[in-house]
C-alpha atoms as a PDB file:
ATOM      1  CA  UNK A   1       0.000   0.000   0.000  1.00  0.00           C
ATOM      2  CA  UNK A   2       2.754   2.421   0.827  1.00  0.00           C
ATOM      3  CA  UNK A   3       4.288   1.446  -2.885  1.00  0.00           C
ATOM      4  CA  UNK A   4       0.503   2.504  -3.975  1.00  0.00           C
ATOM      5  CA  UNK A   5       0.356   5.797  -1.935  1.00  0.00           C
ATOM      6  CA  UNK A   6       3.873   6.926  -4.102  1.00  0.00           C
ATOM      7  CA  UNK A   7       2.390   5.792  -7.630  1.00  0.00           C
ATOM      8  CA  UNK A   8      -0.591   8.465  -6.529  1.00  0.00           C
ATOM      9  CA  UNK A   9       1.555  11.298  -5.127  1.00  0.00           C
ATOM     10  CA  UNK A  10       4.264  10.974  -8.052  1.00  0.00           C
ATOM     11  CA  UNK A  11       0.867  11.209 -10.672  1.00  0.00           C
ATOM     12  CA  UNK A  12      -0.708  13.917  -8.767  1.00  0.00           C
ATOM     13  CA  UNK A  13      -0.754  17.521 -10.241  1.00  0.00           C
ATOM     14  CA  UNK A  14       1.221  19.182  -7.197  1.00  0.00           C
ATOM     15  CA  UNK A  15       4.322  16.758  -8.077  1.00  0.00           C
ATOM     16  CA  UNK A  16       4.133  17.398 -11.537  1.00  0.00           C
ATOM     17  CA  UNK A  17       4.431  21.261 -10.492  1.00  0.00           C
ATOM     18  CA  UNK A  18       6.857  20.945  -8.062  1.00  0.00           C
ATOM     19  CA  UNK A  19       8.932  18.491 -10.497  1.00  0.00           C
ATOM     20  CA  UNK A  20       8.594  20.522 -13.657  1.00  0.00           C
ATOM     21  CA  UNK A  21      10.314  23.022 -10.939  1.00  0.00           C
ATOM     22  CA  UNK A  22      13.151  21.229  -9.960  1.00  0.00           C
ATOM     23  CA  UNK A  23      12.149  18.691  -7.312  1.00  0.00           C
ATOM     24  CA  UNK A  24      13.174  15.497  -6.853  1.00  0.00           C
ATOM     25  CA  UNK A  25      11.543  12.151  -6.308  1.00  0.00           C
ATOM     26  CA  UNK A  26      11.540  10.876  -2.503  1.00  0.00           C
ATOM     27  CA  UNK A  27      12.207   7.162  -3.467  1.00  0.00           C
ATOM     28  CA  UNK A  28      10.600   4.404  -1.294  1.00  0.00           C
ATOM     29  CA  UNK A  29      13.121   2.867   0.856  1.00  0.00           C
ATOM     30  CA  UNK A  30      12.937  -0.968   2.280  1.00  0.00           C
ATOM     31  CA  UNK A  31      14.824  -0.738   4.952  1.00  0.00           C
ATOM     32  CA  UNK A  32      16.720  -3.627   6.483  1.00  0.00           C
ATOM     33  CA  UNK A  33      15.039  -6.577   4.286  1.00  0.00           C
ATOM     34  CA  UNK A  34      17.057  -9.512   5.256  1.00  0.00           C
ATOM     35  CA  UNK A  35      14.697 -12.479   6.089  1.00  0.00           C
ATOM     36  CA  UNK A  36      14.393 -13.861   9.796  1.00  0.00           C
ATOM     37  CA  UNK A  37      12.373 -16.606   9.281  1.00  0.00           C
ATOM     38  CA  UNK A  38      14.081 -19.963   7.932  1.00  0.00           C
ATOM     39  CA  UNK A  39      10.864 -20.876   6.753  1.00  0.00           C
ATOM     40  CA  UNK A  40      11.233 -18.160   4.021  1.00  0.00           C
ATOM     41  CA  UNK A  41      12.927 -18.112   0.728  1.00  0.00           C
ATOM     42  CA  UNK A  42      16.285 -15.941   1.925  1.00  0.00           C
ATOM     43  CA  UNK A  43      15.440 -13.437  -1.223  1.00  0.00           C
ATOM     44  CA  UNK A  44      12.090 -13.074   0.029  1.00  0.00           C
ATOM     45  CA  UNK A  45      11.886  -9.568   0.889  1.00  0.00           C
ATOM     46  CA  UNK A  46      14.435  -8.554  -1.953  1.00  0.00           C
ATOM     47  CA  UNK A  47      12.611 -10.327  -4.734  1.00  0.00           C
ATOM     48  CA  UNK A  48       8.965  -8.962  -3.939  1.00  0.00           C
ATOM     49  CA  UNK A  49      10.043  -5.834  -3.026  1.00  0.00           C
ATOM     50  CA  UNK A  50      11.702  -4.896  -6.667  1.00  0.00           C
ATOM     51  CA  UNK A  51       9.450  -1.804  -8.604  1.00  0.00           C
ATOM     52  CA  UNK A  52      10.289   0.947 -10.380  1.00  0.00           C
ATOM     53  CA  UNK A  53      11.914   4.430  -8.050  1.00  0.00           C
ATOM     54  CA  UNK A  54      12.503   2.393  -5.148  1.00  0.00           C
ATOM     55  CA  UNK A  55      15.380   1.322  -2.857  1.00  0.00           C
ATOM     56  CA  UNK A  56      16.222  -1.303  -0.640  1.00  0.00           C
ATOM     57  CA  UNK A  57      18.512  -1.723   1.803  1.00  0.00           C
ATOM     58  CA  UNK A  58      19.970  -5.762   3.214  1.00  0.00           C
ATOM     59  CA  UNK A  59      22.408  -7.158   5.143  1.00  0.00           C
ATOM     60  CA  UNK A  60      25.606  -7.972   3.740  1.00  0.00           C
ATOM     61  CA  UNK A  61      24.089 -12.115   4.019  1.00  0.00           C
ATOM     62  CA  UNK A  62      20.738 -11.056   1.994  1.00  0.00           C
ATOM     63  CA  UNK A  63      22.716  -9.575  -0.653  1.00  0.00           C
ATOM     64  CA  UNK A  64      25.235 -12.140  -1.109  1.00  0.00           C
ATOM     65  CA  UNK A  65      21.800 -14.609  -1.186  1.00  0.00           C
ATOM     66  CA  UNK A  66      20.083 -12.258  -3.973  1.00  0.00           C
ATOM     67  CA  UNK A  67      23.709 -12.155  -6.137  1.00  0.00           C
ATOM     68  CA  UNK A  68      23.872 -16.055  -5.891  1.00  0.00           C
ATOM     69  CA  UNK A  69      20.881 -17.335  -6.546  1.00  0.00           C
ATOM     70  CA  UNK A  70      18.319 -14.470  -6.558  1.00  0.00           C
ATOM     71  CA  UNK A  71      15.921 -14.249  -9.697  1.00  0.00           C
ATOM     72  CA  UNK A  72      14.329 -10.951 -10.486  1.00  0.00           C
ATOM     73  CA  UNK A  73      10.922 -10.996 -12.411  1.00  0.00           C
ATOM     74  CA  UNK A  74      11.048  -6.713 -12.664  1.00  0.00           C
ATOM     75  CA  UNK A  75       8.518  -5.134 -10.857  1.00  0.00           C
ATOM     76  CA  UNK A  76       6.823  -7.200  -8.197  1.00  0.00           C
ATOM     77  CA  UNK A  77       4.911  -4.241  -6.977  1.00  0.00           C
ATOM     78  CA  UNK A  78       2.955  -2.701  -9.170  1.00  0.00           C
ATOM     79  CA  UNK A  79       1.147  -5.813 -10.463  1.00  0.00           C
ATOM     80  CA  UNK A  80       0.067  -7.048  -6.981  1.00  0.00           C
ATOM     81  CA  UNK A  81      -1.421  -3.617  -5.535  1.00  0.00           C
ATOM     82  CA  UNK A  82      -4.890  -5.311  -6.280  1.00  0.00           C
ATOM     83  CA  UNK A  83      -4.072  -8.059  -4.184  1.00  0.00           C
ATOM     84  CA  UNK A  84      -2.537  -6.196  -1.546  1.00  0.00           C
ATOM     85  CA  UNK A  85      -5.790  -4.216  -1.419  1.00  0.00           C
ATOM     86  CA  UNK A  86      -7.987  -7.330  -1.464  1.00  0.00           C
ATOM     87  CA  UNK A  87      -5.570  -9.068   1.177  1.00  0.00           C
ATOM     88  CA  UNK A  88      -6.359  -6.221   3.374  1.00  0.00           C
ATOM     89  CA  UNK A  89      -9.820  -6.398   2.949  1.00  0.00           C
ATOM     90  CA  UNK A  90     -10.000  -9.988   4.143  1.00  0.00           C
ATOM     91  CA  UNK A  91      -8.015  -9.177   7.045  1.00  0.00           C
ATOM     92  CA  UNK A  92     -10.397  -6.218   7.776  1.00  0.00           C
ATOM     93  CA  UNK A  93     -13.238  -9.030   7.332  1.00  0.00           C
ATOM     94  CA  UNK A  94     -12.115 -11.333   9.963  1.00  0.00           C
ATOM     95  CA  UNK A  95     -11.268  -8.700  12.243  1.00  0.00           C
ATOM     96  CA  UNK A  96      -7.890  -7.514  12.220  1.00  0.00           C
ATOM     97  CA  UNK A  97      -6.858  -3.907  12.030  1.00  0.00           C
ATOM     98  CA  UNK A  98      -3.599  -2.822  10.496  1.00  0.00           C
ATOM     99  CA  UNK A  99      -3.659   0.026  12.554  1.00  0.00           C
ATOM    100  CA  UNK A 100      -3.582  -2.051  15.183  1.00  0.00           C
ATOM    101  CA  UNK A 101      -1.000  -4.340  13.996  1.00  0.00           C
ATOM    102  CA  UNK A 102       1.635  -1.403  12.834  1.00  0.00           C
ATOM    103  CA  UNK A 103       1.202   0.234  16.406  1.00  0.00           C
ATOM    104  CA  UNK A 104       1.813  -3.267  17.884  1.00  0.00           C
ATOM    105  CA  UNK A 105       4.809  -3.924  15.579  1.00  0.00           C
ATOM    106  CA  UNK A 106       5.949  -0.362  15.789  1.00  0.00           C
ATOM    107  CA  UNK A 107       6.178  -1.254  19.666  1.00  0.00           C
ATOM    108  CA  UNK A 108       7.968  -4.224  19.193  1.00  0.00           C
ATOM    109  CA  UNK A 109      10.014  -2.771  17.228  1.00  0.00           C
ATOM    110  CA  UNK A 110      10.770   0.542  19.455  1.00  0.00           C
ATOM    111  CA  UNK A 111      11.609  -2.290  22.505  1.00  0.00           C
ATOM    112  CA  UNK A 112      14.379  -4.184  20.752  1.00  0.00           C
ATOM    113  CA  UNK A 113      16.298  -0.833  20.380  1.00  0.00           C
ATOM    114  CA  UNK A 114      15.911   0.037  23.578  1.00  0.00           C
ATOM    115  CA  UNK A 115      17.275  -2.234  25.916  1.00  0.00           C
ATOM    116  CA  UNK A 116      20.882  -2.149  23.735  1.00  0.00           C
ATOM    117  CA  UNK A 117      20.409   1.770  24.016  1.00  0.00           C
ATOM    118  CA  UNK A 118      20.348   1.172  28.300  1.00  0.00           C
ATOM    119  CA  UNK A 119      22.984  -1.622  28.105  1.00  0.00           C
ATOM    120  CA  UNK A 120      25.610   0.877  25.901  1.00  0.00           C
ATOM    121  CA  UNK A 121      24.879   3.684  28.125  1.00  0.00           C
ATOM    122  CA  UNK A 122      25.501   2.452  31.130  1.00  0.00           C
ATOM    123  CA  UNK A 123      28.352   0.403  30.050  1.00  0.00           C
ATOM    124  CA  UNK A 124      29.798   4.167  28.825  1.00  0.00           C
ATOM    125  CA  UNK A 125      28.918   5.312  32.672  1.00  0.00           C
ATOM    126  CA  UNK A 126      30.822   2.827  33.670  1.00  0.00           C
ATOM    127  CA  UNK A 127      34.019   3.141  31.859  1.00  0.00           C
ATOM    128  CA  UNK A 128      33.637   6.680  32.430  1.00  0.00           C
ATOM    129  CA  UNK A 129      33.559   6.209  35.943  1.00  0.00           C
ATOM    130  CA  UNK A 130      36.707   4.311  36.017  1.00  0.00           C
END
């Protein structure tokens, strides 16, 4: 949806303007799309995420996995923003809001920072205090 929400703004009249003045695109960015579960095709999150204007950022493990053995069919996004929509919609069927999932991973996400932020600052009070 977010690749969806770009395709609109970078049609829209205002960017037009504001590109016919000078302005550059603001590319989407995948951030950090190395897979975690085993489960998963290692490319996974490389592979699906390929469409035109973007740019995606892996670990040094996901991109040696994409340069051996990854195979790119082009854009992966634009084709599936209909079922991206519909897969939404079922999940808004059965109950399950994504606002309520992105605060929830936003959270989780937020927490795993946090205690290495505590643990490297007091380790620096420490060896300061020394």
């Amino acid at each position: 949806m977010a690749y969806q929400e770009f395709i609109t703004v970078r049609a829209s009249a205002r960017w037009q303007l504001l590109s016919k003045n000078g302005a550059h695109i603001q590319r989407p960015l995948w951030a950090s799309t190395g897979v975690k579960d085993k489960a998963y095709d290692d490319t996974r999150y490389v592979i699906e995420l390929i469409g035109p204007d973007t740019v995606n950022t892996m670990p040094q493990g996901t991109l040696d996995a994409v340069k051996d053995h990854g195979v790119s069919r082009g854009d992966a996004l634009t084709p599936n923003i209909k079922n991206a929509v519909a897969d939404l919609a079922a999940l808004k069927a059965v109950g399950i809001s994504m606002v309520e999932v992105a605060i929830k991973l936003e959270r989780e996400g937020i927490d795993k920072f946090v205690a290495p932020w505590i643990e490297l600052i007091e380790t620096v009070k420490k060896v300061a205090s020394n």
